[in-house]
PDB file of N, CA and C in Angstrom:
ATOM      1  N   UNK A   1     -18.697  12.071 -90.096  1.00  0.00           N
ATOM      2  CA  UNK A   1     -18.220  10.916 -89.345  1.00  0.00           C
ATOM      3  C   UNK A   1     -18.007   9.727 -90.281  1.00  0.00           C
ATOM      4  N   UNK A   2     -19.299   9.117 -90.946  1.00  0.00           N
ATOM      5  CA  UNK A   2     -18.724   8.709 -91.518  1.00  0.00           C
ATOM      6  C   UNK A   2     -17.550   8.110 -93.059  1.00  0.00           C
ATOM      7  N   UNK A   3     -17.431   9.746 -93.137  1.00  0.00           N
ATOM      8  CA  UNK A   3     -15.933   9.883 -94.272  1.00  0.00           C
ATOM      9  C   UNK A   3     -14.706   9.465 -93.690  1.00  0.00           C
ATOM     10  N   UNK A   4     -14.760   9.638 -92.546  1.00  0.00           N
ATOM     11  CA  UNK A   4     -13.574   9.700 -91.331  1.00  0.00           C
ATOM     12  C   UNK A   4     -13.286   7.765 -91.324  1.00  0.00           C
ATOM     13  N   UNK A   5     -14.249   7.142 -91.239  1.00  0.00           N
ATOM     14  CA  UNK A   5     -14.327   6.274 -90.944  1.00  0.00           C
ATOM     15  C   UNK A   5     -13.915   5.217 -92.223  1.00  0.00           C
ATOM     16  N   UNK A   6     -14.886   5.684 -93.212  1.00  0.00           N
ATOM     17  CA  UNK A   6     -14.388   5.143 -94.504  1.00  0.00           C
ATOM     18  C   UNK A   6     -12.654   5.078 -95.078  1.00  0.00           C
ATOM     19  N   UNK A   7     -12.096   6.462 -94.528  1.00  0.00           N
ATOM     20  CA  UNK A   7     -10.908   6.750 -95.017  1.00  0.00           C
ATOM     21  C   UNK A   7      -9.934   6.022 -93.562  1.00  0.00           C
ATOM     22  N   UNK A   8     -10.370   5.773 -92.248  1.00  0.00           N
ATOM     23  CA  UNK A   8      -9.705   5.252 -90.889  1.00  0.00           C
ATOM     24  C   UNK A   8      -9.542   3.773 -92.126  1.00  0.00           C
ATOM     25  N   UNK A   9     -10.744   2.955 -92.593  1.00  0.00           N
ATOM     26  CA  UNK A   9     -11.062   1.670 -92.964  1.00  0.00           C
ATOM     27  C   UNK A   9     -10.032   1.396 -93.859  1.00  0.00           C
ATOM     28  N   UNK A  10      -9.961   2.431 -95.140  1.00  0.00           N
ATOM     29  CA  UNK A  10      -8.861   2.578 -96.576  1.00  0.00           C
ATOM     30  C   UNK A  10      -7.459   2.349 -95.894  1.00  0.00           C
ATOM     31  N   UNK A  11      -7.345   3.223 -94.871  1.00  0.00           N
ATOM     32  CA  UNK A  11      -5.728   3.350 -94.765  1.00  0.00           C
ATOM     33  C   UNK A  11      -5.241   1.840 -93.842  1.00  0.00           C
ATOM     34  N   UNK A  12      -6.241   1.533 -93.012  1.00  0.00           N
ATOM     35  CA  UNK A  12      -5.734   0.023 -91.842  1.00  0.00           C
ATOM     36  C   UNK A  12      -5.862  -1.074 -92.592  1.00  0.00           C
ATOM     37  N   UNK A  13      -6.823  -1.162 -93.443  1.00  0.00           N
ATOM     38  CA  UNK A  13      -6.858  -2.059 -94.639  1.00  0.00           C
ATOM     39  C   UNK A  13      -7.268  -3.716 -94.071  1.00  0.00           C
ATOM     40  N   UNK A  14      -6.685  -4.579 -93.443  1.00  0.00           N
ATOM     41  CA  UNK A  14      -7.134  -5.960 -92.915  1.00  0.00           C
ATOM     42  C   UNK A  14      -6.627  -5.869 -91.789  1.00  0.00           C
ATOM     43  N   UNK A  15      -6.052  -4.640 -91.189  1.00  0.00           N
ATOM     44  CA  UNK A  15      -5.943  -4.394 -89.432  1.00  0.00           C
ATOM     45  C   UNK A  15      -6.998  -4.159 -89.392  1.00  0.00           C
ATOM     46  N   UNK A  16      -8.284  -3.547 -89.858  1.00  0.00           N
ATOM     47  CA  UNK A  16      -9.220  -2.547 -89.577  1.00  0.00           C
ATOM     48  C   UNK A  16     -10.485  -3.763 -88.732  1.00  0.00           C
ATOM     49  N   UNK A  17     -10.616  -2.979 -87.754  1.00  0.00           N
ATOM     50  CA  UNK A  17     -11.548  -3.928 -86.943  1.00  0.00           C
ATOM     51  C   UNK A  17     -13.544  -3.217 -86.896  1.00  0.00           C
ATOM     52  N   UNK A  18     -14.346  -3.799 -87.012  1.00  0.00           N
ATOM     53  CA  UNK A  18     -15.286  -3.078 -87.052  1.00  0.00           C
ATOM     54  C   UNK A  18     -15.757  -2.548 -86.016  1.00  0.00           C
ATOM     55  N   UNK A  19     -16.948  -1.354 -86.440  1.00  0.00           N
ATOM     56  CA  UNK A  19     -17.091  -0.608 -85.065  1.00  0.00           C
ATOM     57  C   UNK A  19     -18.229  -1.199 -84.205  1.00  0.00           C
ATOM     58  N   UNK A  20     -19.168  -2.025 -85.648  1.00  0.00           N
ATOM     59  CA  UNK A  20     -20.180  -2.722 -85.004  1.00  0.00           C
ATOM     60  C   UNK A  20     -20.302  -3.847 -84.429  1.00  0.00           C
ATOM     61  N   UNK A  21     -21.313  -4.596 -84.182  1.00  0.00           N
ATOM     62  CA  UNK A  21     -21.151  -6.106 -83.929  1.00  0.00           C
ATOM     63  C   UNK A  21     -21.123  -6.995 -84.748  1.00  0.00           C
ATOM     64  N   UNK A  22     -20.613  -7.995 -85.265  1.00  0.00           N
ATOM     65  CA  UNK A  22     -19.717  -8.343 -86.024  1.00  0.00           C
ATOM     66  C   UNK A  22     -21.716  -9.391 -86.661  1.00  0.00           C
ATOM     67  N   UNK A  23     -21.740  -9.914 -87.848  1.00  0.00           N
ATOM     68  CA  UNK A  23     -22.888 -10.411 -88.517  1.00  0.00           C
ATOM     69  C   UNK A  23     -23.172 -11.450 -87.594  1.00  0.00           C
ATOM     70  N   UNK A  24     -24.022 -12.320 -86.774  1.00  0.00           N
ATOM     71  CA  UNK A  24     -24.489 -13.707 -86.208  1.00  0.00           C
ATOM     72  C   UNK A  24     -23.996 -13.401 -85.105  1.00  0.00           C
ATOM     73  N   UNK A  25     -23.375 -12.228 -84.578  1.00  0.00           N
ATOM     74  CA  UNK A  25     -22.393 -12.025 -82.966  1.00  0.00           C
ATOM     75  C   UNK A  25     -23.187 -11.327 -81.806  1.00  0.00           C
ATOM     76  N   UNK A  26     -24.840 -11.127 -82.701  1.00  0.00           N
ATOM     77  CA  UNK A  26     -25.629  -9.963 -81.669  1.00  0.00           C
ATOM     78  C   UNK A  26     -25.745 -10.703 -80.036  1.00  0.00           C
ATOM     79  N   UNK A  27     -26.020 -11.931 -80.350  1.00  0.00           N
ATOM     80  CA  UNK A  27     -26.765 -12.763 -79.654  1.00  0.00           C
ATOM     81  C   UNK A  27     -25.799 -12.769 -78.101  1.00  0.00           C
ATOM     82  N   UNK A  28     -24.158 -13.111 -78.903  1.00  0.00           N
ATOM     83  CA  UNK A  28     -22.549 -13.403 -77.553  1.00  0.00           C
ATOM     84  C   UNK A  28     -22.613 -11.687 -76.543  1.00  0.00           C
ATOM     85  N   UNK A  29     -22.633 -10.845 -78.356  1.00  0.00           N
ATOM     86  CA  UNK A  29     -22.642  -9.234 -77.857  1.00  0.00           C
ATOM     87  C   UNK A  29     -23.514  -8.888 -76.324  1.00  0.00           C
ATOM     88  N   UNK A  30     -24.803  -9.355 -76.289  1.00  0.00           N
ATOM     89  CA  UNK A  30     -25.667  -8.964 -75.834  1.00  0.00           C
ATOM     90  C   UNK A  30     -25.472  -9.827 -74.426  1.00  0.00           C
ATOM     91  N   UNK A  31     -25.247 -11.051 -74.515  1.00  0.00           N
ATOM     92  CA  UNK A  31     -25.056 -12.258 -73.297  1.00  0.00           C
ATOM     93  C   UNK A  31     -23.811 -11.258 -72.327  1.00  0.00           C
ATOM     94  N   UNK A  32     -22.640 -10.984 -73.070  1.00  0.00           N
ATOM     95  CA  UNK A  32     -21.657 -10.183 -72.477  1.00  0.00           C
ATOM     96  C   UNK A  32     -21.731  -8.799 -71.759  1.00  0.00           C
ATOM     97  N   UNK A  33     -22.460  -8.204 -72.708  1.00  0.00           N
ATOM     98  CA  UNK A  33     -22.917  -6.821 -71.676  1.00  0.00           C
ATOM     99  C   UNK A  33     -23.956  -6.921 -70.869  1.00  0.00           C
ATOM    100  N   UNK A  34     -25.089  -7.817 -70.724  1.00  0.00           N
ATOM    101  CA  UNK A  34     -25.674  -8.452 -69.298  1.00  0.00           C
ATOM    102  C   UNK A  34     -24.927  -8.755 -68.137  1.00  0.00           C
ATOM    103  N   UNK A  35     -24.338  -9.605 -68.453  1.00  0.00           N
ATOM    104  CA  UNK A  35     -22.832 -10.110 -67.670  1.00  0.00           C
ATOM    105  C   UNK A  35     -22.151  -9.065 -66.978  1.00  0.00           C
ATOM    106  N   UNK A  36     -21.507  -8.153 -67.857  1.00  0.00           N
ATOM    107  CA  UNK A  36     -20.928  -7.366 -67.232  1.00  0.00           C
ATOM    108  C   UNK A  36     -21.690  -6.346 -66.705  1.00  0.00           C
ATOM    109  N   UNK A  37     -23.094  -6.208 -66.728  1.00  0.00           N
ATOM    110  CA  UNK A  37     -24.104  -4.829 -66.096  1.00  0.00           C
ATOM    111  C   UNK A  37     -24.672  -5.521 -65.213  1.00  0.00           C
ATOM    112  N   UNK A  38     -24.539  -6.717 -64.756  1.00  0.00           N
ATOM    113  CA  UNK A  38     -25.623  -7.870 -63.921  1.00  0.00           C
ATOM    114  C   UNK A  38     -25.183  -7.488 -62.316  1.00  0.00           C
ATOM    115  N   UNK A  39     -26.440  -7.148 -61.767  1.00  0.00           N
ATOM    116  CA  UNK A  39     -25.918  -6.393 -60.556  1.00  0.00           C
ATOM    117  C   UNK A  39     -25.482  -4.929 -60.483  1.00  0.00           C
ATOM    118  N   UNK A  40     -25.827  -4.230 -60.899  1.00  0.00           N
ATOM    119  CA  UNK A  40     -25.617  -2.568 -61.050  1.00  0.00           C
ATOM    120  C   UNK A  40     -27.513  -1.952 -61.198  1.00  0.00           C
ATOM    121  N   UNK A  41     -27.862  -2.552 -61.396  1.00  0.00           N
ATOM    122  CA  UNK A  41     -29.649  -2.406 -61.276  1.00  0.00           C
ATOM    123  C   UNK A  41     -29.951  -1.857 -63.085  1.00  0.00           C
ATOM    124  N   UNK A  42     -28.758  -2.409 -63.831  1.00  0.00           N
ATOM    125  CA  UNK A  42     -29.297  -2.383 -64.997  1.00  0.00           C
ATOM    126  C   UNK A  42     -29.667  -3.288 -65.618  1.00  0.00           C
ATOM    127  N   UNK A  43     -30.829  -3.483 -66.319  1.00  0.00           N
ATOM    128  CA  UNK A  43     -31.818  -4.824 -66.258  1.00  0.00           C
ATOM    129  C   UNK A  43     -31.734  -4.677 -67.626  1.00  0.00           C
TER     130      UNK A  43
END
């Protein structure tokens, strides 16, 4: 997986978007998927 990924990264070059959450972004990441799970009984 991740060779696939390394070589997806080589070829898109500064299109290439990451797969993770982006460095200082955990905090928005986390506010947003509350948000969107808020009310489904996932806590």
């Amino acid at each position: 997986m991740g060779q696939m990924v390394y070589i997806g990264k080589q070829l898109k070059d500064k299109e290439w978007k990451s797969l993770n959450i982006p460095r200082g972004k955990s905090e928005e990441y986390l506010k947003q998927i509350h948000a969107k799970y808020k009310g489904r009984g996932m806590n």
